[in-house]
Each structure stands twice: as C-alpha cells, then as structure tokens.
PDB file of N, CA and C in Angstrom:
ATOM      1  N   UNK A   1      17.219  12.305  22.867  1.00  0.00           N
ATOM      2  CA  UNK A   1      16.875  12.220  21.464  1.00  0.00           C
ATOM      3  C   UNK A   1      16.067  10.933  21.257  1.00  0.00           C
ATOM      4  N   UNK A   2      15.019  10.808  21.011  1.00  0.00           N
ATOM      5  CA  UNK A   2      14.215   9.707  20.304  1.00  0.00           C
ATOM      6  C   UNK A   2      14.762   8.659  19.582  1.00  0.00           C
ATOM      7  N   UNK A   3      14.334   7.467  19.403  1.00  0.00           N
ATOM      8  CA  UNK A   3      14.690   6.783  18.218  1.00  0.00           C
ATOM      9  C   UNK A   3      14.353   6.953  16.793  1.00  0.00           C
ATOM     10  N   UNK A   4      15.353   6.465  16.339  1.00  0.00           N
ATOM     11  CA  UNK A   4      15.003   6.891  14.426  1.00  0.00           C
ATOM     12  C   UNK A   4      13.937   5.764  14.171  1.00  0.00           C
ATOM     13  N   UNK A   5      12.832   6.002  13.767  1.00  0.00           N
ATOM     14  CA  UNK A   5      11.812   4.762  13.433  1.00  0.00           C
ATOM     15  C   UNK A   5      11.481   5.138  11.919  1.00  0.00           C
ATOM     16  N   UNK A   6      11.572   4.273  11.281  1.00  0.00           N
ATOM     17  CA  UNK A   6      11.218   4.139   9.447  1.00  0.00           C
ATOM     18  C   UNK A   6      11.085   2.782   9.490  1.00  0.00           C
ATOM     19  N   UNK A   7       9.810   3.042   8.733  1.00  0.00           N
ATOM     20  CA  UNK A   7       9.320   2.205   7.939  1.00  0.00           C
ATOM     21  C   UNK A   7      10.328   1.248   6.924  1.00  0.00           C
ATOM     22  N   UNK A   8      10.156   0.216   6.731  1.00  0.00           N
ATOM     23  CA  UNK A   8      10.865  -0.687   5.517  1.00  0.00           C
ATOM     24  C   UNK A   8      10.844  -0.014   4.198  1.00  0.00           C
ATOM     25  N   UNK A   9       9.394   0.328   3.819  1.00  0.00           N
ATOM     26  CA  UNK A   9       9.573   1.139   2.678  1.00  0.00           C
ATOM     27  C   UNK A   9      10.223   2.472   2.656  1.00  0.00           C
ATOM     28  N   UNK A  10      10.248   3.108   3.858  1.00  0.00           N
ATOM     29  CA  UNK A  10      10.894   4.378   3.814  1.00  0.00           C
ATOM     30  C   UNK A  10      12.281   4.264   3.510  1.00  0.00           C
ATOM     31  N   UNK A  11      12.919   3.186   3.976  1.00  0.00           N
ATOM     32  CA  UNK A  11      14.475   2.622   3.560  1.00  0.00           C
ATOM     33  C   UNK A  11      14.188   2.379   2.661  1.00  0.00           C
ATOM     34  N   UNK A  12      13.685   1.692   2.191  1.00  0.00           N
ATOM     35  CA  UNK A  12      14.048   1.026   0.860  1.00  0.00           C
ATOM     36  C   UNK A  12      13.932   2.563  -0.510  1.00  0.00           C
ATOM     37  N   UNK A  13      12.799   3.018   0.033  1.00  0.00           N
ATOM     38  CA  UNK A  13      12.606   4.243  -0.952  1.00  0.00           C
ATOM     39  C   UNK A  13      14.062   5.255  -1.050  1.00  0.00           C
ATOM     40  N   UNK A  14      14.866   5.516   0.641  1.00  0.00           N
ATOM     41  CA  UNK A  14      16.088   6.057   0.834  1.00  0.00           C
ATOM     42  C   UNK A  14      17.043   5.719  -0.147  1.00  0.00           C
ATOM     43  N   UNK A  15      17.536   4.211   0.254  1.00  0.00           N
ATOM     44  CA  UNK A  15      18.706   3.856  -0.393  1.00  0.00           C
ATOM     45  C   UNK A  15      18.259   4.039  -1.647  1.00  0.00           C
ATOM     46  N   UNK A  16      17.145   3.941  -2.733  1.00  0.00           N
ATOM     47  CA  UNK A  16      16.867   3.836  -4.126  1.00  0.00           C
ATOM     48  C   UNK A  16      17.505   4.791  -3.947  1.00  0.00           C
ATOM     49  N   UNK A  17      16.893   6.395  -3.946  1.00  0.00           N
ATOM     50  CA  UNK A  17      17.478   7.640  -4.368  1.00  0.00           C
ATOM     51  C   UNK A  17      18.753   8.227  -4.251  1.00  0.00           C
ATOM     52  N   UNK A  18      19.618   7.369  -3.275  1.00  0.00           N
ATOM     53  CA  UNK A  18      21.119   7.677  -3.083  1.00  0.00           C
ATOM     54  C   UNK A  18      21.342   6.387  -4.332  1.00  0.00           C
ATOM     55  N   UNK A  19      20.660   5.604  -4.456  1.00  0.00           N
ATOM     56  CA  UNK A  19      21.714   4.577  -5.347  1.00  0.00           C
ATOM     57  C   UNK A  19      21.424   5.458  -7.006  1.00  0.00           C
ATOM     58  N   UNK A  20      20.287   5.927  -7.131  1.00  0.00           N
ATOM     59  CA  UNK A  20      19.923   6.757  -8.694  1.00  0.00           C
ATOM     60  C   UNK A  20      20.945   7.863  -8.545  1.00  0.00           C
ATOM     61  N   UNK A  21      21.138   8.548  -7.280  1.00  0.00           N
ATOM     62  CA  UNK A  21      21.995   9.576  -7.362  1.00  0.00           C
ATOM     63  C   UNK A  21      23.526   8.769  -7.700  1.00  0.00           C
ATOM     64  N   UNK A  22      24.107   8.647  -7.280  1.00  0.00           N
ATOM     65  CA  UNK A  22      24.799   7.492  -7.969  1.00  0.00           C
ATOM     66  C   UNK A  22      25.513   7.015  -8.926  1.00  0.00           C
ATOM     67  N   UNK A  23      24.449   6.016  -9.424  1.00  0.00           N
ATOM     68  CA  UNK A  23      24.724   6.132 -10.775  1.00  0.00           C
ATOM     69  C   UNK A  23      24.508   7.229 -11.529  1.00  0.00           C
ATOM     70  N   UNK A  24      23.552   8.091 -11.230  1.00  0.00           N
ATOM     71  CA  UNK A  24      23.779   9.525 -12.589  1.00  0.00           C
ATOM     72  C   UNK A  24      24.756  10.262 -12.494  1.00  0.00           C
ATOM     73  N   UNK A  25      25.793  10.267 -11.320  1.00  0.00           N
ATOM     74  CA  UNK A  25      27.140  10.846 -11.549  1.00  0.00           C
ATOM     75  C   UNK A  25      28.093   9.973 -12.151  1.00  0.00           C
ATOM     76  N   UNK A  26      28.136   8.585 -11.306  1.00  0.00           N
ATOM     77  CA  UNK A  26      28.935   8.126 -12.137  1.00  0.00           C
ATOM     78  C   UNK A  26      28.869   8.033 -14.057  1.00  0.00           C
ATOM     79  N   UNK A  27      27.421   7.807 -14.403  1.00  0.00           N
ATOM     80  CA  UNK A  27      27.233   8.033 -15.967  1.00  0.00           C
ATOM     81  C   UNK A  27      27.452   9.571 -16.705  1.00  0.00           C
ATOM     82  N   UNK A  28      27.715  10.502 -16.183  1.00  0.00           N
ATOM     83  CA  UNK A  28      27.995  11.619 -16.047  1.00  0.00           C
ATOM     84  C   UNK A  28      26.636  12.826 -16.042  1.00  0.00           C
ATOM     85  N   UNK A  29      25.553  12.276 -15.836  1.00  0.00           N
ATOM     86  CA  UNK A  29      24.210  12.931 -16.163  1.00  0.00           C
ATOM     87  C   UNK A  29      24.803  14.070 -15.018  1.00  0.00           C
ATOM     88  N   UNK A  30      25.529  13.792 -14.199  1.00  0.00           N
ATOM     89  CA  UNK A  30      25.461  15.173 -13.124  1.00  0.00           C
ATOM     90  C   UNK A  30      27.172  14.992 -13.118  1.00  0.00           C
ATOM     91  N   UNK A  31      27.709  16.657 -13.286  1.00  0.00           N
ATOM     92  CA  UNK A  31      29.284  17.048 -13.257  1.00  0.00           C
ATOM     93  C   UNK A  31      29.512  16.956 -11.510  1.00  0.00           C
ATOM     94  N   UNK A  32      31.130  16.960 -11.985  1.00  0.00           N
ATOM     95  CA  UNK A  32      32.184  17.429 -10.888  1.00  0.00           C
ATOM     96  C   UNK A  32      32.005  18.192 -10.373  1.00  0.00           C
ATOM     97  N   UNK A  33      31.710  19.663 -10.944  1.00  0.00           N
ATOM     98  CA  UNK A  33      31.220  20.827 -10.466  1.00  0.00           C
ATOM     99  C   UNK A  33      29.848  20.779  -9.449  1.00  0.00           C
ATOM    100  N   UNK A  34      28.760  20.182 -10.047  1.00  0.00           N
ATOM    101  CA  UNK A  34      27.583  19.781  -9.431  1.00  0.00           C
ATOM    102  C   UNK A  34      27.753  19.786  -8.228  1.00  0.00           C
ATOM    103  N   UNK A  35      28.891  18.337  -7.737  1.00  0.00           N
ATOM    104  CA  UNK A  35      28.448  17.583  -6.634  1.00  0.00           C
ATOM    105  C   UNK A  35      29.831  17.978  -5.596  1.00  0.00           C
ATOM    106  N   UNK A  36      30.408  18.830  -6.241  1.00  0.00           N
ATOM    107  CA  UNK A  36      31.967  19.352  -5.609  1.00  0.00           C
ATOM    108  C   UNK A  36      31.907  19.936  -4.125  1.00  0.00           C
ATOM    109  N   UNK A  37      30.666  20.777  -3.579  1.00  0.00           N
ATOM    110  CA  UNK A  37      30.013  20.831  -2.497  1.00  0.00           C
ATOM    111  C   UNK A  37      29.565  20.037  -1.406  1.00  0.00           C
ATOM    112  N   UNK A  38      29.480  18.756  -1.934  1.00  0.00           N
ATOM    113  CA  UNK A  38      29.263  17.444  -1.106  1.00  0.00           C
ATOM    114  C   UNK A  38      30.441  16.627  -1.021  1.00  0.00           C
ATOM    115  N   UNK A  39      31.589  17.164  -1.575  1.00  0.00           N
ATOM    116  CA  UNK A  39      32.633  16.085  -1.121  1.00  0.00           C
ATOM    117  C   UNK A  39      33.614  16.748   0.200  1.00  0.00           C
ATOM    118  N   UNK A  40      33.173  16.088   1.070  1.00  0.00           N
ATOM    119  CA  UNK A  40      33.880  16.386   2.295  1.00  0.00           C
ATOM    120  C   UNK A  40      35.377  15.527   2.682  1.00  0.00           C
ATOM    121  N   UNK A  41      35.176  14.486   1.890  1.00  0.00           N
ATOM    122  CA  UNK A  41      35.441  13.332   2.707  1.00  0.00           C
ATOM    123  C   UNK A  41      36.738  13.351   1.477  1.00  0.00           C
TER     124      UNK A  41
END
C-alpha cells in the first residue's frame, strides 16, 4: 500500500469539514436520526 500524501491544505480543508460537521450536530442543524448510522462506536 502506498503512502498517504496530502497536502497541508488538504488537511487543513479535512479537519474544517469534520469540525463544521460538528458543530451543526451539536447546534442541532442535523438530528439523532440523521447521524444514527455513523455511530458505531
């Protein structure tokens, strides 16, 4: 398997969109129901 290579901005652009995702659940812009599929853990 190759190495993972990204760019600085490509991280930085990453973490933004997990951190917006995020906060719009925690503010409730997105339900329980929504994101109930992604909780594995």
């Amino acid at each position: 398997m190759p190495p993972l290579a990204l760019t600085e901005d490509e991280v930085a652009e990453g973490a933004a969109i997990v951190d917006q995702a995020i906060a719009d659940v925690s503010v409730g812009k997105v339900s329980d129901a929504d994101v109930a599929s992604f909780m594995m853990w």
